[in-house]
PDB file of N, CA and C in Angstrom:
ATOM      1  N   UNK A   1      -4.798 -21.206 -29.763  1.00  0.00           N
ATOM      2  CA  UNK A   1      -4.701 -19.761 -29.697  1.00  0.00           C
ATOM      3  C   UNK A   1      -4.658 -19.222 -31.125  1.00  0.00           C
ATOM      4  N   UNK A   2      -5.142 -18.728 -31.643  1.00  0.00           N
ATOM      5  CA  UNK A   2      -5.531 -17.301 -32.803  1.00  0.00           C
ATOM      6  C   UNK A   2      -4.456 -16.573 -33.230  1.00  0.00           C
ATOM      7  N   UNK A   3      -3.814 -16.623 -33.742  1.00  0.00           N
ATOM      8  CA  UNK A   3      -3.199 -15.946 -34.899  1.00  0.00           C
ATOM      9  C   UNK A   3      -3.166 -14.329 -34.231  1.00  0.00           C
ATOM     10  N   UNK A   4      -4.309 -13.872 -34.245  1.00  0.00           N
ATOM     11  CA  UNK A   4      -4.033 -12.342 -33.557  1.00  0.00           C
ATOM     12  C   UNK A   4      -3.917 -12.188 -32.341  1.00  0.00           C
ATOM     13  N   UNK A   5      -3.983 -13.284 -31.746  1.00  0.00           N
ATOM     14  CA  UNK A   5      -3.880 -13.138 -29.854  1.00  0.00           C
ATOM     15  C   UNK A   5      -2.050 -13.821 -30.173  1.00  0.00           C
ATOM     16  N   UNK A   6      -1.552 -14.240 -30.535  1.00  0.00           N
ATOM     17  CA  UNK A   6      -0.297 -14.270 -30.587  1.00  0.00           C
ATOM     18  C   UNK A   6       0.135 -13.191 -31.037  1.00  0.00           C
ATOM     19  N   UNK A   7      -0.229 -12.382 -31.699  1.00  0.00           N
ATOM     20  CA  UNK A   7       0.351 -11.653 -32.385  1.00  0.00           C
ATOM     21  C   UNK A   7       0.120 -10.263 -30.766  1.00  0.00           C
ATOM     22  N   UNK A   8      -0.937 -10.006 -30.224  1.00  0.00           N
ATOM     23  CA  UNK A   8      -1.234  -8.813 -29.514  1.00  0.00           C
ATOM     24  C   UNK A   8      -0.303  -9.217 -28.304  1.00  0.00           C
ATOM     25  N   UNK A   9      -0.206 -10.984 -28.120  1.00  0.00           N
ATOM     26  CA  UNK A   9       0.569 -11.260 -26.860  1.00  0.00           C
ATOM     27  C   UNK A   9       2.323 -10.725 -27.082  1.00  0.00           C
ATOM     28  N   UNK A  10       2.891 -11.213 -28.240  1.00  0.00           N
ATOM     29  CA  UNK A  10       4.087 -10.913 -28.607  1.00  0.00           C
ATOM     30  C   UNK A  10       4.520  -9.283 -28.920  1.00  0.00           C
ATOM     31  N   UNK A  11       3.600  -8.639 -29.510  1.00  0.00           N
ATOM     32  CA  UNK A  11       3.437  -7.520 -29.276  1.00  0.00           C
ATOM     33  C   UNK A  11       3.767  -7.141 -27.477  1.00  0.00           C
ATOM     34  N   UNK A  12       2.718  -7.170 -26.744  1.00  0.00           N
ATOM     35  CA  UNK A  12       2.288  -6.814 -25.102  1.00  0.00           C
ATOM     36  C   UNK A  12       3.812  -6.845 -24.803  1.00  0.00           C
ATOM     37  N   UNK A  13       4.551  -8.348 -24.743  1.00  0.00           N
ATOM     38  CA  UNK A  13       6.067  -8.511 -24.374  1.00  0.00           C
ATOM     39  C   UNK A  13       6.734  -7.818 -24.501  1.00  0.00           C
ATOM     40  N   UNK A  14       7.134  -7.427 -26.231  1.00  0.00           N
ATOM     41  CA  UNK A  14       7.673  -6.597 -26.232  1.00  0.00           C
ATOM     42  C   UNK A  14       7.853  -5.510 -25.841  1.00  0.00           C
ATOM     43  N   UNK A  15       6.983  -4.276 -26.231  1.00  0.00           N
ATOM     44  CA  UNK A  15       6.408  -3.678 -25.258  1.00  0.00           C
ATOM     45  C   UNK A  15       7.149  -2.881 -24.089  1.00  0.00           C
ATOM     46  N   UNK A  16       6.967  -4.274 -23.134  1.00  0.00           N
ATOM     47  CA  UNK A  16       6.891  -4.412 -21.806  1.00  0.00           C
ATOM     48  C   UNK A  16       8.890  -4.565 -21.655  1.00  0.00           C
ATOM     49  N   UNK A  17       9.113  -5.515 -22.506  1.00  0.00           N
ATOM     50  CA  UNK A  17      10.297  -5.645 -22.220  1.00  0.00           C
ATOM     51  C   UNK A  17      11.265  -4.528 -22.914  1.00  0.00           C
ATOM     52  N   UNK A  18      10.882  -3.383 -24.039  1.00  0.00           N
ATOM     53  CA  UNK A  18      11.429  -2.564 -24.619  1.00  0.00           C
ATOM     54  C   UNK A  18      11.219  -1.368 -23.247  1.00  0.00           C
ATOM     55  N   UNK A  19      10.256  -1.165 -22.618  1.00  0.00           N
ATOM     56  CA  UNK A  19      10.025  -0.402 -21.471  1.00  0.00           C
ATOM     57  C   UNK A  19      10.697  -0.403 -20.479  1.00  0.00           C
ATOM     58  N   UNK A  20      11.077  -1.696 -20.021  1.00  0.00           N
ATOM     59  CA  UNK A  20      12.011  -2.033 -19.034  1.00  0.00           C
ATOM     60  C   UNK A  20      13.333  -1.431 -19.251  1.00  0.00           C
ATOM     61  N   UNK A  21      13.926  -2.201 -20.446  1.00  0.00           N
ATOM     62  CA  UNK A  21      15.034  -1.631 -21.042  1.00  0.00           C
ATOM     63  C   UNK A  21      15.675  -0.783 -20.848  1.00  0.00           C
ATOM     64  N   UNK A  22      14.421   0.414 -21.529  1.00  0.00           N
ATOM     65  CA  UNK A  22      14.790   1.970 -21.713  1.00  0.00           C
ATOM     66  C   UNK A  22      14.240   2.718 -20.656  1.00  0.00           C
ATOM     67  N   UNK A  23      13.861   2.281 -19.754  1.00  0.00           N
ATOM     68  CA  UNK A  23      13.155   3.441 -18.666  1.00  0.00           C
ATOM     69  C   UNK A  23      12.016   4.041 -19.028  1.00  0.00           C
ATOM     70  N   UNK A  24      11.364   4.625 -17.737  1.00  0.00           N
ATOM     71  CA  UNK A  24      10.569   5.729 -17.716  1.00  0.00           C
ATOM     72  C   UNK A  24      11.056   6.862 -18.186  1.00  0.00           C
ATOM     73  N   UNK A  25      10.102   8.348 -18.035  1.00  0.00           N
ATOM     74  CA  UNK A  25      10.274   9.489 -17.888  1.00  0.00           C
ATOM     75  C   UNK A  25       9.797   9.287 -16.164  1.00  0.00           C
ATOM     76  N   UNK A  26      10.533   9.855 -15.432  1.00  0.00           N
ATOM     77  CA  UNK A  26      10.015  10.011 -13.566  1.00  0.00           C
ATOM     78  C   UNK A  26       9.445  11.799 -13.616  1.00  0.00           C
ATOM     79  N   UNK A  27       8.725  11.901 -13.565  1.00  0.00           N
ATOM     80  CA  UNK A  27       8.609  13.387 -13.644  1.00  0.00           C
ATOM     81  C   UNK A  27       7.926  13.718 -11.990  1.00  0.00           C
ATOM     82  N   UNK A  28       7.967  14.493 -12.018  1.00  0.00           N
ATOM     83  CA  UNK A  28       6.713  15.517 -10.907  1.00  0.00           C
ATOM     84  C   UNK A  28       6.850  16.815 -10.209  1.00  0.00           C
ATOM     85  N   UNK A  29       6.522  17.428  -9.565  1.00  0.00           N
ATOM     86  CA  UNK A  29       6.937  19.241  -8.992  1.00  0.00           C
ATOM     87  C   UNK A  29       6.449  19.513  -7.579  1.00  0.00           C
ATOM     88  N   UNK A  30       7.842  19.932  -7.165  1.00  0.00           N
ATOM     89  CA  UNK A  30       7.934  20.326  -5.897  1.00  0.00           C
ATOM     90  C   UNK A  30       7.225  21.744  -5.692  1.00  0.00           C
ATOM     91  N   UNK A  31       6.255  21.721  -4.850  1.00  0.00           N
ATOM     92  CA  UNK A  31       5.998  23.305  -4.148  1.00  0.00           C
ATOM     93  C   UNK A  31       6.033  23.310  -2.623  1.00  0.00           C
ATOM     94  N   UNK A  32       5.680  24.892  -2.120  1.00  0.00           N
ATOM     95  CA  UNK A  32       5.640  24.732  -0.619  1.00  0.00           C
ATOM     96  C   UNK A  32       4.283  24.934  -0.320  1.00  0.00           C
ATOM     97  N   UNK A  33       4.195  24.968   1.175  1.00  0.00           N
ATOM     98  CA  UNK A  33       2.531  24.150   1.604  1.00  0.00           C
ATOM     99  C   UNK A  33       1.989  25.769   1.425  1.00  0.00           C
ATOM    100  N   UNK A  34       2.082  26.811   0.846  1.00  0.00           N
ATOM    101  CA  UNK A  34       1.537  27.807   0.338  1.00  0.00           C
ATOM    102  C   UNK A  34       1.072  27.574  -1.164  1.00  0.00           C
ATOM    103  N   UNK A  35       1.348  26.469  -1.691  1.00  0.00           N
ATOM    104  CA  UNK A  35       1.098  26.350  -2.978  1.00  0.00           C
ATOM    105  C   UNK A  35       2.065  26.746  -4.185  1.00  0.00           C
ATOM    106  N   UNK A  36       2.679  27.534  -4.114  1.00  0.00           N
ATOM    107  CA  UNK A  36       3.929  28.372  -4.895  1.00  0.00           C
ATOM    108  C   UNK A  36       5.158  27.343  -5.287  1.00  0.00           C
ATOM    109  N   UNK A  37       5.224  27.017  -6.324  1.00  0.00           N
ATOM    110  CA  UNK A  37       6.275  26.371  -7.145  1.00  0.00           C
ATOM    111  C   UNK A  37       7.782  26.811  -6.286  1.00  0.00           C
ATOM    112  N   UNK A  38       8.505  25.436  -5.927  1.00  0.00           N
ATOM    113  CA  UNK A  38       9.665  25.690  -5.675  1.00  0.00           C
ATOM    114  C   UNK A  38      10.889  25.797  -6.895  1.00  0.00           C
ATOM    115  N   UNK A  39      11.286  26.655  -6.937  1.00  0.00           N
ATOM    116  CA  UNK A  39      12.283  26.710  -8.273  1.00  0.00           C
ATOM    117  C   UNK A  39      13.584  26.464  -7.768  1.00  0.00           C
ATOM    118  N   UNK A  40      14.015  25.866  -8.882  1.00  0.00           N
ATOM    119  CA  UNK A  40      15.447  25.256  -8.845  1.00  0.00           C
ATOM    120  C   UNK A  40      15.793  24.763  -7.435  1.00  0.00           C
ATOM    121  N   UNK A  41      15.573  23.728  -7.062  1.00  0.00           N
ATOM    122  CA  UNK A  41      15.437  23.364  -5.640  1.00  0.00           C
ATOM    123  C   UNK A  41      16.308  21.864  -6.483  1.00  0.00           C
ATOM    124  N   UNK A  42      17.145  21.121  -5.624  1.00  0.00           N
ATOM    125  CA  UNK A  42      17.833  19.766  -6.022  1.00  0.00           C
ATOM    126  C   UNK A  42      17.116  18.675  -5.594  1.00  0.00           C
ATOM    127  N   UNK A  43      16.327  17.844  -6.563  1.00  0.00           N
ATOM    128  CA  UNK A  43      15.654  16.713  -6.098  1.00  0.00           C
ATOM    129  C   UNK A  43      16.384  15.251  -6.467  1.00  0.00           C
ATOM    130  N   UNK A  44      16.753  14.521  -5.278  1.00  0.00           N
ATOM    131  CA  UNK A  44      17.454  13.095  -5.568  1.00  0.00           C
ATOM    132  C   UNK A  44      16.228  11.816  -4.959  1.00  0.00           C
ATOM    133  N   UNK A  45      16.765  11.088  -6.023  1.00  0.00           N
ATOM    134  CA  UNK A  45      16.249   9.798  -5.492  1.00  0.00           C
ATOM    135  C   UNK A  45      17.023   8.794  -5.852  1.00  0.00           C
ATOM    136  N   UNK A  46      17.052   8.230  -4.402  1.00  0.00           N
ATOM    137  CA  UNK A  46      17.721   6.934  -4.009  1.00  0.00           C
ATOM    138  C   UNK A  46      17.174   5.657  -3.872  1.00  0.00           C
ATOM    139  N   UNK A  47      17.179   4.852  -4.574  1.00  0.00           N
ATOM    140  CA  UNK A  47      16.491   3.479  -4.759  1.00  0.00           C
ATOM    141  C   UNK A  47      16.993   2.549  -5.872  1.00  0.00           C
ATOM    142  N   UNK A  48      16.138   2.347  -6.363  1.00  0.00           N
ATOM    143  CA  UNK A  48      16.539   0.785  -7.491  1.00  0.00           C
ATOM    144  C   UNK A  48      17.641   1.492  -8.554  1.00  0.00           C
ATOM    145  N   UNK A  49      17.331   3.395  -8.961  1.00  0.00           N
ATOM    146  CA  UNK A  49      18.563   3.563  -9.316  1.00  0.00           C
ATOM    147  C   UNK A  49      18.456   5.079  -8.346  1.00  0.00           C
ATOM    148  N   UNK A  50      19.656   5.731  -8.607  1.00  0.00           N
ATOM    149  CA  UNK A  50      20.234   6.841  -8.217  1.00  0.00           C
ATOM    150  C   UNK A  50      20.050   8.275  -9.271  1.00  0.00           C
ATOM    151  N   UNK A  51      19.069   9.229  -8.788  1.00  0.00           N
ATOM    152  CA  UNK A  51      18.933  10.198  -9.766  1.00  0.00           C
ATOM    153  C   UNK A  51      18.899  11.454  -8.989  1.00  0.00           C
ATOM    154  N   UNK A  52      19.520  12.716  -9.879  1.00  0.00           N
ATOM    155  CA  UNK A  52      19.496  13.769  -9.390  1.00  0.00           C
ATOM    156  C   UNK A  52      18.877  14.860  -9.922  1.00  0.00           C
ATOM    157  N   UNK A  53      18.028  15.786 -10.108  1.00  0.00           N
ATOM    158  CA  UNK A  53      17.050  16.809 -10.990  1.00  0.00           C
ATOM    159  C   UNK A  53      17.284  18.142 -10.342  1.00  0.00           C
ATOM    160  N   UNK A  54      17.006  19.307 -11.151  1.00  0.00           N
ATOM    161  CA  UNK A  54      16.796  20.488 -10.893  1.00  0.00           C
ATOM    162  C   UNK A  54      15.479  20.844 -11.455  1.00  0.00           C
ATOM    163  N   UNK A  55      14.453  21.038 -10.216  1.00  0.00           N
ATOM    164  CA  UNK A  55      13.444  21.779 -10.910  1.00  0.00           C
ATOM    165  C   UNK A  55      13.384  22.943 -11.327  1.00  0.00           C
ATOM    166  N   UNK A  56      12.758  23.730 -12.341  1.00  0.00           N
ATOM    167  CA  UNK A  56      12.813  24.095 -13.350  1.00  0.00           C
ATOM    168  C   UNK A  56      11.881  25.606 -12.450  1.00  0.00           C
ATOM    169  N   UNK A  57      11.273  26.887 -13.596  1.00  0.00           N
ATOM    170  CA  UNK A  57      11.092  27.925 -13.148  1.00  0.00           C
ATOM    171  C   UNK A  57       9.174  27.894 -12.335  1.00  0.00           C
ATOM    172  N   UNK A  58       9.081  26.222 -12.864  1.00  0.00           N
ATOM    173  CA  UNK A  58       7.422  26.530 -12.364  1.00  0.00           C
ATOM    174  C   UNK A  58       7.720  25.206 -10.969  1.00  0.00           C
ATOM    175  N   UNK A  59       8.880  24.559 -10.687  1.00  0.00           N
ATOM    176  CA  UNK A  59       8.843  23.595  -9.751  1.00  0.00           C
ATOM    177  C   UNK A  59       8.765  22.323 -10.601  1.00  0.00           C
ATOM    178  N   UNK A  60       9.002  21.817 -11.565  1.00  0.00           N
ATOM    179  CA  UNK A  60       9.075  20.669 -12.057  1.00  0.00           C
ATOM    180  C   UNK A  60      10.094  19.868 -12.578  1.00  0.00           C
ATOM    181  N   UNK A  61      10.144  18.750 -12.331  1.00  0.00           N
ATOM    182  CA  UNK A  61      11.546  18.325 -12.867  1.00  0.00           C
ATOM    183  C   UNK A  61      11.102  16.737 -13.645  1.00  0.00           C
ATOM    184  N   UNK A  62      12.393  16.184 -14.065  1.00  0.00           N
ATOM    185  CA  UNK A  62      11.792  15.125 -15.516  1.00  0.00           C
ATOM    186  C   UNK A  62      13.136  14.757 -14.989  1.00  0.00           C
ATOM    187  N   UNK A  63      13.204  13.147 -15.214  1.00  0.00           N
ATOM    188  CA  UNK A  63      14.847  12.467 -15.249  1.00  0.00           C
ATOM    189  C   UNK A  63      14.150  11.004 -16.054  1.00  0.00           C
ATOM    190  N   UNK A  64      14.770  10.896 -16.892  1.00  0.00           N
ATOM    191  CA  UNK A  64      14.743  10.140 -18.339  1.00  0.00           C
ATOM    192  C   UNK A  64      16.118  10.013 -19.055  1.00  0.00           C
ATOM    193  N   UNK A  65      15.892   8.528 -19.050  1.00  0.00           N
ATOM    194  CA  UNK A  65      15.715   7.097 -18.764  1.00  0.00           C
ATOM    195  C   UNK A  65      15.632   7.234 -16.844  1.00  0.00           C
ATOM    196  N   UNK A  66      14.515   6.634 -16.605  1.00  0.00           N
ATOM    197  CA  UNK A  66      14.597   6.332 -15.158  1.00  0.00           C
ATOM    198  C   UNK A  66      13.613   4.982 -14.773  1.00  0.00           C
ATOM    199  N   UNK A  67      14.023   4.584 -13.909  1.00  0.00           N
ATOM    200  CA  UNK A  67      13.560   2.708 -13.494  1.00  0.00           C
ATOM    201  C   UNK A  67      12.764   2.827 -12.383  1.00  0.00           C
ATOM    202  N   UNK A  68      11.074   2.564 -12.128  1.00  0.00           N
ATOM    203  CA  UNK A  68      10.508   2.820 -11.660  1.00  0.00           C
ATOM    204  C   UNK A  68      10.809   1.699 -10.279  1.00  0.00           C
ATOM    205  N   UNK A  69      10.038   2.461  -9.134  1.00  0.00           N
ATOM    206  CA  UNK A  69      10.151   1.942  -7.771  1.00  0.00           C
ATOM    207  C   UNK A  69       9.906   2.043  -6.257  1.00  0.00           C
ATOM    208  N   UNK A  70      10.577   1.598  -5.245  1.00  0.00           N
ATOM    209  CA  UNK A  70      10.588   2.484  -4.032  1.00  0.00           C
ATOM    210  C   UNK A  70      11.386   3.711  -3.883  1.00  0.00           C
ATOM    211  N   UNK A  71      11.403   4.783  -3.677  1.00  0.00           N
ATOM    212  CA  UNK A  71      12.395   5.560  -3.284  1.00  0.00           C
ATOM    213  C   UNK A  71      12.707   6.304  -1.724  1.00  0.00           C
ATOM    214  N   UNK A  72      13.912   6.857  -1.699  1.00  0.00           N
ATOM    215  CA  UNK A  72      13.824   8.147  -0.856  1.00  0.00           C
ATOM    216  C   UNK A  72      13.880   8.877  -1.611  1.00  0.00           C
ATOM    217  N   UNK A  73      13.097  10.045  -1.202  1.00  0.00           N
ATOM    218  CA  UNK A  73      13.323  11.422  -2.377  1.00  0.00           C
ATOM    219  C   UNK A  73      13.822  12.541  -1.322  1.00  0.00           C
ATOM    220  N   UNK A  74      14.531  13.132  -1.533  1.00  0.00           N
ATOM    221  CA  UNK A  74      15.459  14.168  -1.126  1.00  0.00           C
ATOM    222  C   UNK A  74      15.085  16.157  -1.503  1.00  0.00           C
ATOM    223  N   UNK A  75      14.441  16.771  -0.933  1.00  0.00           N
ATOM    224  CA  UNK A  75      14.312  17.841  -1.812  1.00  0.00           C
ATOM    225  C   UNK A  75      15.439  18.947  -0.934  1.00  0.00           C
ATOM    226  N   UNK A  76      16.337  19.797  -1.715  1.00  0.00           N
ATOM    227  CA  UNK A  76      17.110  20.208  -0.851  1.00  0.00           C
ATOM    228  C   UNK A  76      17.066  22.174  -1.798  1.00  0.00           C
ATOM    229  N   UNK A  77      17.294  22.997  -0.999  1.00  0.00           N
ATOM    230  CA  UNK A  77      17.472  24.206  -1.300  1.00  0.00           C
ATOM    231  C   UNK A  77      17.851  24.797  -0.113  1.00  0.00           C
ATOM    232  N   UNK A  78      19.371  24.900  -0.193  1.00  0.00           N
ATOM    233  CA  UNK A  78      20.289  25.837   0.486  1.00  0.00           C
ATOM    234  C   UNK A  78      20.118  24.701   1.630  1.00  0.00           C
ATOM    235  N   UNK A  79      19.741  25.787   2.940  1.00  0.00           N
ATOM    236  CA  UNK A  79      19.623  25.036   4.008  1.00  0.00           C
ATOM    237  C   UNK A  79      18.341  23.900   4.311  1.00  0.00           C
ATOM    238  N   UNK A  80      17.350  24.430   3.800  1.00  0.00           N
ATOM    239  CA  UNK A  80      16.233  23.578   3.661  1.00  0.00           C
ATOM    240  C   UNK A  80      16.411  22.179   2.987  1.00  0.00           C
ATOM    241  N   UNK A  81      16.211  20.946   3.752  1.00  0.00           N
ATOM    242  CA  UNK A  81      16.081  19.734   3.653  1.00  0.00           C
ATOM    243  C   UNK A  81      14.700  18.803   3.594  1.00  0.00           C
ATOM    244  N   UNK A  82      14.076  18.115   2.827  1.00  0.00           N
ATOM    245  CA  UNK A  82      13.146  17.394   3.034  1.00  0.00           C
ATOM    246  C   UNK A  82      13.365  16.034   2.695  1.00  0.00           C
ATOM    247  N   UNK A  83      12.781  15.068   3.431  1.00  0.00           N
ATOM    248  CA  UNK A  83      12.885  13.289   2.585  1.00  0.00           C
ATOM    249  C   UNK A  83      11.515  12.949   2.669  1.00  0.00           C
ATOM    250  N   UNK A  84      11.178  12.027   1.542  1.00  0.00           N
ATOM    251  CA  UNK A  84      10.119  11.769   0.947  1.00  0.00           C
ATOM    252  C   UNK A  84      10.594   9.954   0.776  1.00  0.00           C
ATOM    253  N   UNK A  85       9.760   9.157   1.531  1.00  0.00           N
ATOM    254  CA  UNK A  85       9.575   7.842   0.867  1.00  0.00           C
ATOM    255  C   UNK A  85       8.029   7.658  -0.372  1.00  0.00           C
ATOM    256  N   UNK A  86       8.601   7.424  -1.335  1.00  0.00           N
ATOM    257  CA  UNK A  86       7.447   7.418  -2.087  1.00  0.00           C
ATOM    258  C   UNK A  86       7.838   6.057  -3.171  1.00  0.00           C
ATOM    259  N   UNK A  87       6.835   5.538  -3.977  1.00  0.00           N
ATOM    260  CA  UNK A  87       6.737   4.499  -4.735  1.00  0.00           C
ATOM    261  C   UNK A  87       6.432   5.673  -5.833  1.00  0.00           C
ATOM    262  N   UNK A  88       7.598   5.066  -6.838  1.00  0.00           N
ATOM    263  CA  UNK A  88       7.710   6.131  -8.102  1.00  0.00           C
ATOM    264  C   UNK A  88       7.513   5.442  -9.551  1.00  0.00           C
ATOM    265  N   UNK A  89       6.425   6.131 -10.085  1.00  0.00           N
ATOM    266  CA  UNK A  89       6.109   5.061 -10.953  1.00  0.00           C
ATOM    267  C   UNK A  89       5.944   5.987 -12.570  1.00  0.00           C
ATOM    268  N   UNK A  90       5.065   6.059 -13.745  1.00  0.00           N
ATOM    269  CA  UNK A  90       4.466   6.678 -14.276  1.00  0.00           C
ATOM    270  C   UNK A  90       3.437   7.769 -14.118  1.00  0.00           C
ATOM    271  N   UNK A  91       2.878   7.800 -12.918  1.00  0.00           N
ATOM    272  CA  UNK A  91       2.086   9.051 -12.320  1.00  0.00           C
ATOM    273  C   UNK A  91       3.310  10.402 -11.913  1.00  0.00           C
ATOM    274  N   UNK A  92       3.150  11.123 -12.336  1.00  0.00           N
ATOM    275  CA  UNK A  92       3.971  12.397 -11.527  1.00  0.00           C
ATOM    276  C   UNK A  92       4.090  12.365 -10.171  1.00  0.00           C
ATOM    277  N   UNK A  93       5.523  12.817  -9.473  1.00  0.00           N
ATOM    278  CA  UNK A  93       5.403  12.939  -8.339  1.00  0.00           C
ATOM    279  C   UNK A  93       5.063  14.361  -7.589  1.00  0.00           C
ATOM    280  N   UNK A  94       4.027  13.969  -6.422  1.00  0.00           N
ATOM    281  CA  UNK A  94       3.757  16.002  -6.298  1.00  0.00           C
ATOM    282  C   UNK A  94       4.189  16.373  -4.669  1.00  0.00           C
ATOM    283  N   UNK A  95       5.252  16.663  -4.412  1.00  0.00           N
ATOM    284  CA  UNK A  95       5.741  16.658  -3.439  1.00  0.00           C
ATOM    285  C   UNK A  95       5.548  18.451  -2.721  1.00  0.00           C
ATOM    286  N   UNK A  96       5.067  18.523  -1.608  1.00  0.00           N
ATOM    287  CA  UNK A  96       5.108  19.560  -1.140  1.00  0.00           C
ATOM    288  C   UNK A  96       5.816  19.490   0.531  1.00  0.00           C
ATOM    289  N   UNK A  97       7.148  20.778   0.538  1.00  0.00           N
ATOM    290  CA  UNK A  97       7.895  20.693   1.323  1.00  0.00           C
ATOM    291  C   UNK A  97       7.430  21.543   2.361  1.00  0.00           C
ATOM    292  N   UNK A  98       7.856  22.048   3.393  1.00  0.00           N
ATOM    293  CA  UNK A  98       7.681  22.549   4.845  1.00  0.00           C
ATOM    294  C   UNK A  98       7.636  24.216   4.757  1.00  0.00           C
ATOM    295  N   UNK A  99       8.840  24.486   3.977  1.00  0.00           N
ATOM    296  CA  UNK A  99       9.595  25.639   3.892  1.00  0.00           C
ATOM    297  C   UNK A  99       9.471  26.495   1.935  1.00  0.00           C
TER     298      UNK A  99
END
């Protein structure tokens, strides 16, 4: 093996294992099936870890350091309830609720 393929492999590891470490960013934005950004609505997810978000004034929310995975996702405002099983990864999540 080559001198620079050790070097890109040890690199890759790292990487990979500095990523692990420190988490993702989990991002993505809730709207309703009208299209219209849900604001400040409480989004949790329950899985490999436990996170809780407030989306923001356009429907979006960010939770960083976060550990990618299976989840339930939870979208809640007032009385309105939704659950979401989703696989949460580096892609945004784009969740659209009922209400």
């Amino acid at each position: 093996m080559t001198v620079i393929r050790r070097f890109v492999l040890l690199v890759g590891f790292a990487w990979a294992a500095l990523t692990l470490a420190e988490g993702i960013s989990l991002t993505g934005t809730v709207k309703g099936q009208d299209g219209q950004p849900k604001r400040f609505v409480t989004v949790q997810l329950e899985g490999p870890g436990r996170y809780v978000a407030v989306t923001d004034a356009n429907g979006k929310f960010t939770i960083a350091p976060g550990v990618p995975g299976n989840y339930t996702v939870r979208v809640r405002q007032g009385d309105h309830v939704e659950t979401f099983s989703r696989n949460v990864g580096t892609s945004p999540l784009e969740l659209v609720v009922n209400w």
